[in-house]
Protein backbone atom coordinates (compact mmCIF):
# COMPACT_ATOMS: atom_id res chain seq x y z
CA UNK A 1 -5.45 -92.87 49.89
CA UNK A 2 -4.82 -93.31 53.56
CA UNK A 3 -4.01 -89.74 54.07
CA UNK A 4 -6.97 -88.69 52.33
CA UNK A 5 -9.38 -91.13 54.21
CA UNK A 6 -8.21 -89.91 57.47
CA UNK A 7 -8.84 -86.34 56.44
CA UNK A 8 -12.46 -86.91 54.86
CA UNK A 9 -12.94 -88.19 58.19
CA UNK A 10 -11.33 -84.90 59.95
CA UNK A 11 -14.05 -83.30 57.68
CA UNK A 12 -16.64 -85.53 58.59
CA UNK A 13 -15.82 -84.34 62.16
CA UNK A 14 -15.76 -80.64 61.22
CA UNK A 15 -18.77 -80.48 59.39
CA UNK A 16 -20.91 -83.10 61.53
CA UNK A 17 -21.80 -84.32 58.17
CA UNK A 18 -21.65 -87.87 57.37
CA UNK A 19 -20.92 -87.89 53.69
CA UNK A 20 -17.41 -87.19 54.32
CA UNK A 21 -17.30 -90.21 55.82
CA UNK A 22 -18.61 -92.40 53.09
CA UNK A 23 -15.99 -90.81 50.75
CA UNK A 24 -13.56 -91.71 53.44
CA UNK A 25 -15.05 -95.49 53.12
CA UNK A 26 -14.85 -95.25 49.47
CA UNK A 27 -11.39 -94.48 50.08
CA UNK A 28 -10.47 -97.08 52.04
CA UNK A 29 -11.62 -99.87 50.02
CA UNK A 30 -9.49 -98.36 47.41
CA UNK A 31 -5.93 -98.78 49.64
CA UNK A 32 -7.31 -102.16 50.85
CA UNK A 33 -7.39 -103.03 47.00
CA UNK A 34 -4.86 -102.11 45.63
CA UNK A 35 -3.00 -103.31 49.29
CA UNK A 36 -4.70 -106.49 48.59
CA UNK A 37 -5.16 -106.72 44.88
CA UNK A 38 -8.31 -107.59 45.44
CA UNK A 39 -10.27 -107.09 42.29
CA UNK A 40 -6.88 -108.73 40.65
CA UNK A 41 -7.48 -112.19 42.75
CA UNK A 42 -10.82 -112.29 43.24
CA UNK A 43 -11.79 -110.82 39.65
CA UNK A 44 -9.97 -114.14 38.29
CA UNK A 45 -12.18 -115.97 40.70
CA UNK A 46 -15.26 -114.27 39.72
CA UNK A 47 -14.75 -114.55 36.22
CA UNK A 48 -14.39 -118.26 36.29
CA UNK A 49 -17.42 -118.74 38.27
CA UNK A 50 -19.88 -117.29 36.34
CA UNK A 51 -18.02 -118.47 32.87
CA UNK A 52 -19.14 -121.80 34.61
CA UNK A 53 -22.47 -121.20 36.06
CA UNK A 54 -23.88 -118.59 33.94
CA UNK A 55 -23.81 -116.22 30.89
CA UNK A 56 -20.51 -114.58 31.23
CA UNK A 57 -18.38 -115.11 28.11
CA UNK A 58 -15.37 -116.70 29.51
CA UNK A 59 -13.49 -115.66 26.13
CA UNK A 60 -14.18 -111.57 27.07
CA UNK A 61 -16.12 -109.01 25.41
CA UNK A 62 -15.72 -105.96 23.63
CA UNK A 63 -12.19 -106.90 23.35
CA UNK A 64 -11.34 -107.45 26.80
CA UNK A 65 -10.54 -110.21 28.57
CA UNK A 66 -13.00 -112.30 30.95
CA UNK A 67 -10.71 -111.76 33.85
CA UNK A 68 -10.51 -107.50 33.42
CA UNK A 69 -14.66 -107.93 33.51
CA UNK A 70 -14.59 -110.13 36.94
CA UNK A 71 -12.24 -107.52 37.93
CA UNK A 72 -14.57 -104.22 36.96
CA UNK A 73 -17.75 -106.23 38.76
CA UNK A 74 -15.43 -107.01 42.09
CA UNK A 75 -14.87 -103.10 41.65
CA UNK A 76 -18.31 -102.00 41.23
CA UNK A 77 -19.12 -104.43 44.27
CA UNK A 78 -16.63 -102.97 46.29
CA UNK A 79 -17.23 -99.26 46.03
CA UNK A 80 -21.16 -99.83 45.54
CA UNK A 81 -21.95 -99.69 49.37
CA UNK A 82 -20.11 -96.17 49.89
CA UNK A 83 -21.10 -94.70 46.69
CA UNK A 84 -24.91 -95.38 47.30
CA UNK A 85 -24.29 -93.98 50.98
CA UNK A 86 -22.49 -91.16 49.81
CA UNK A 87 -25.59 -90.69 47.26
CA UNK A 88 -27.93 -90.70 50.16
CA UNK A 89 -25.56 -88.93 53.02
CA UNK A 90 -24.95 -86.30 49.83
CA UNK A 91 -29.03 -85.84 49.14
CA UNK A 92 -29.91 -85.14 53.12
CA UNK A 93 -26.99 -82.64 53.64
CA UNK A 94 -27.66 -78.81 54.01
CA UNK A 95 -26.15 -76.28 50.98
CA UNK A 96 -22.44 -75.88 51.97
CA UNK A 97 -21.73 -80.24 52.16
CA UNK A 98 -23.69 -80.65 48.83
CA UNK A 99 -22.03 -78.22 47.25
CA UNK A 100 -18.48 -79.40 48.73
CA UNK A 101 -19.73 -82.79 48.33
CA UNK A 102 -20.35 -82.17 44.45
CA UNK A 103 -16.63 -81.10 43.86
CA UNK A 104 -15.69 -84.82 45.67
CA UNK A 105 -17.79 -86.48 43.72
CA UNK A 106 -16.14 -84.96 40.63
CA UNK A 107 -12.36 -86.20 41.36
CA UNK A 108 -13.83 -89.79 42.08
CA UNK A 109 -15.35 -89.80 38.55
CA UNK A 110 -11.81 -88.65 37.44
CA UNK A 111 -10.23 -91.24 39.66
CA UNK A 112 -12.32 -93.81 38.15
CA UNK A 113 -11.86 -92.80 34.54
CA UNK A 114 -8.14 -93.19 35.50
CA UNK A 115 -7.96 -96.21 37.27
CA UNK A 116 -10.78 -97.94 35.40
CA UNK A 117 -11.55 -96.84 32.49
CA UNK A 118 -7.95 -96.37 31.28
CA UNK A 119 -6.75 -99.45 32.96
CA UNK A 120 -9.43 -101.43 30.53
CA UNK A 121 -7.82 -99.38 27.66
CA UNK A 122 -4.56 -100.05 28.86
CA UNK A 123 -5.13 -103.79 28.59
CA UNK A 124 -6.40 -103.38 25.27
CA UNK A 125 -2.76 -102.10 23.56
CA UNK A 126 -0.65 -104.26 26.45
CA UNK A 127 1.76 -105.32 24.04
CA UNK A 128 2.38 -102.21 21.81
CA UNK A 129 3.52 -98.51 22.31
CA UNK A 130 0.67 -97.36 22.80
CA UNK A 131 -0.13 -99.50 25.85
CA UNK A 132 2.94 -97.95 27.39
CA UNK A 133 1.28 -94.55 27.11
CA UNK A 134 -1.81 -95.52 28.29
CA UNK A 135 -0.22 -96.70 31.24
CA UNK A 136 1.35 -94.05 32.02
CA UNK A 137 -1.90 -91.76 31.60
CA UNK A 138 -3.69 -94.30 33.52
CA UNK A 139 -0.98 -94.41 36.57
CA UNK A 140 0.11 -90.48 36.27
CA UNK A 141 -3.30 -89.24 36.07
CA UNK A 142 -4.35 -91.29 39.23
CA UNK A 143 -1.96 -90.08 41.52
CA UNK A 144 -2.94 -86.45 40.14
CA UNK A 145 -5.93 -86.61 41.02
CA UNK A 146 -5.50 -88.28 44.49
CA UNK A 147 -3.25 -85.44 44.98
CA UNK A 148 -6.08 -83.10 43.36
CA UNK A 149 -8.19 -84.98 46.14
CA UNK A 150 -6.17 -84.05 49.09
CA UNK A 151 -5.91 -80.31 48.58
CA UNK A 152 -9.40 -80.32 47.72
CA UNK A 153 -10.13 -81.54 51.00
CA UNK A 154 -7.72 -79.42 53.05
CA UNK A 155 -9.25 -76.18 51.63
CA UNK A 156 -12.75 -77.65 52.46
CA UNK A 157 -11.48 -78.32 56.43
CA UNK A 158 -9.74 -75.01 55.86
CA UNK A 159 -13.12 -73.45 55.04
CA UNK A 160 -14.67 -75.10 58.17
CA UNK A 161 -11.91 -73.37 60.04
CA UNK A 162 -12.51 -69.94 58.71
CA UNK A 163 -16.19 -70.25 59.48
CA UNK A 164 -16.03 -71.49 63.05
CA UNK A 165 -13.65 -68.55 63.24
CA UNK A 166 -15.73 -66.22 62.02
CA UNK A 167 -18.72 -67.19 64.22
CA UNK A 168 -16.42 -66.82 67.37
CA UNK A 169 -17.32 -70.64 67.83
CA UNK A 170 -13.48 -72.03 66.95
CA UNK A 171 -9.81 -71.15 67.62
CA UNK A 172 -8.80 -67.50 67.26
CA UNK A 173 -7.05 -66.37 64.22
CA UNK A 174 -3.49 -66.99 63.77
CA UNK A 175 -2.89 -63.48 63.64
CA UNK A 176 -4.15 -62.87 66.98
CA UNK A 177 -1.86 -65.72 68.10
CA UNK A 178 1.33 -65.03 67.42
CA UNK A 179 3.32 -62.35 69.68
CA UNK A 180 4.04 -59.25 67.66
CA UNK A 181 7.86 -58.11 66.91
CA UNK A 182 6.98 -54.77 69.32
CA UNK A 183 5.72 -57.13 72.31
C-alpha cells in the first residue's frame, strides 16, 4: 500500500493530474488501517454508541455482527473523503487520466470486494471450513490485486514516459543512452 501510494503520487507528478493523488490518499488510509486497526477499534466503539443512542441493532443484522457493521461505517467514513475527490478530480480530467483513472477505479472495487465484502462473508462461516476458505480468498485475493495495482500503475508512469519521450519534452530513449558494443 505504501509503495503504491508513493507511486500514484509519482503519477500525480507525471501527469499534473490530481486524481492520482486522491487514489494515493485512498491508499494511505488503507496502510494507516490496517497499521492501526482502525475500523477494528473504533468499529467496536462505533457500534456501541449508536446501539445506545440510536437505531443500530446492537444484536447485528443480516447475520452479522453489530461490531463488523461499526467496522464497514468507520470504513466507508474513512475512504469517503478520497473516493468523492477522486470522483470529482476523475470528472475534470482530460481523456488519457479518465481513461487511466477508470482502470484504478476498477482494482479498488476489486480491493473492496476482497477486503470487505469477503471479510463480512468470512465472518459469517468463522467457525467452519468454509470460513477458512473464505479467508483465504479474502486475504489472497487482496494482495493480488494490490499487486494488480502496482503494475497497473507502473505501466501508466511508463506510458507518461513514452509520451514525454516522444514529444522530445522528457529523457532520451534508453537506446540512445547506452554506448554501443562498436563504440
Amino acid at each position: 500500500q505504501a509503495v503504491l501510494a508513493v507511486l500514484l503520487v509519482a503519477l500525480c507528478w507525471a501527469t499534473r493530474h490530481l486524481v492520482w493523488a486522491a487514489y494515493a490518499v485512498l491508499f494511505l488510509s488503507a496502510l494507516a488501517d490496517d497499521y492501526l486497526r482502525l475500523h477494528e477499534n473504533k468499529g467496536a466503539w462505533l457500534a456501541e454508541q449508536l446501539a445506545q443512542d440510536l437505531w443500530f441493532p446492537a444484536d447485528g443484522f443480516l447475520g452479522l455482527r453489530a461490531n463488523d457493521l461499526g467496522e464497514l461505517l468507520v470504513w466507508g467514513l474513512l475512504a469517503a473523503v478520497p473516493l468523492a475527490a477522486a470522483v470529482l478530480l476523475h470528472r475534470r480530467s482530460d481523456r488519457w487520466n479518465r481513461r487511466a483513472s477508470l482502470g484504478m477505479a476498477g482494482l479498488i472495487a476489486a480491493y473492496v470486494f476482497f477486503g470487505a465484502v469477503l471479510d463480512q462473508a468470512h465472518v459469517l462461516f468463522l467457525d467452519s471450513w468454509i470460513g477458512d476458505v473464505v479467508g483465504t480468498l479474502e486475504d489472497g485475493g487482496e494482495l493480488l490485486v494490490l499487486s494488480a495495482s502496482v503494475v497497473y500503475v507502473v505501466g501508466r508512469l511508463a506510458d507518461r514516459r513514452r509520451a514525454r519521450t516522444a514529444e522530445g519534452d522528457g529523457p532520451a530513449p534508453l537506446e540512445a543512452t547506452v554506448p554501443s558494443a562498436a563504440a
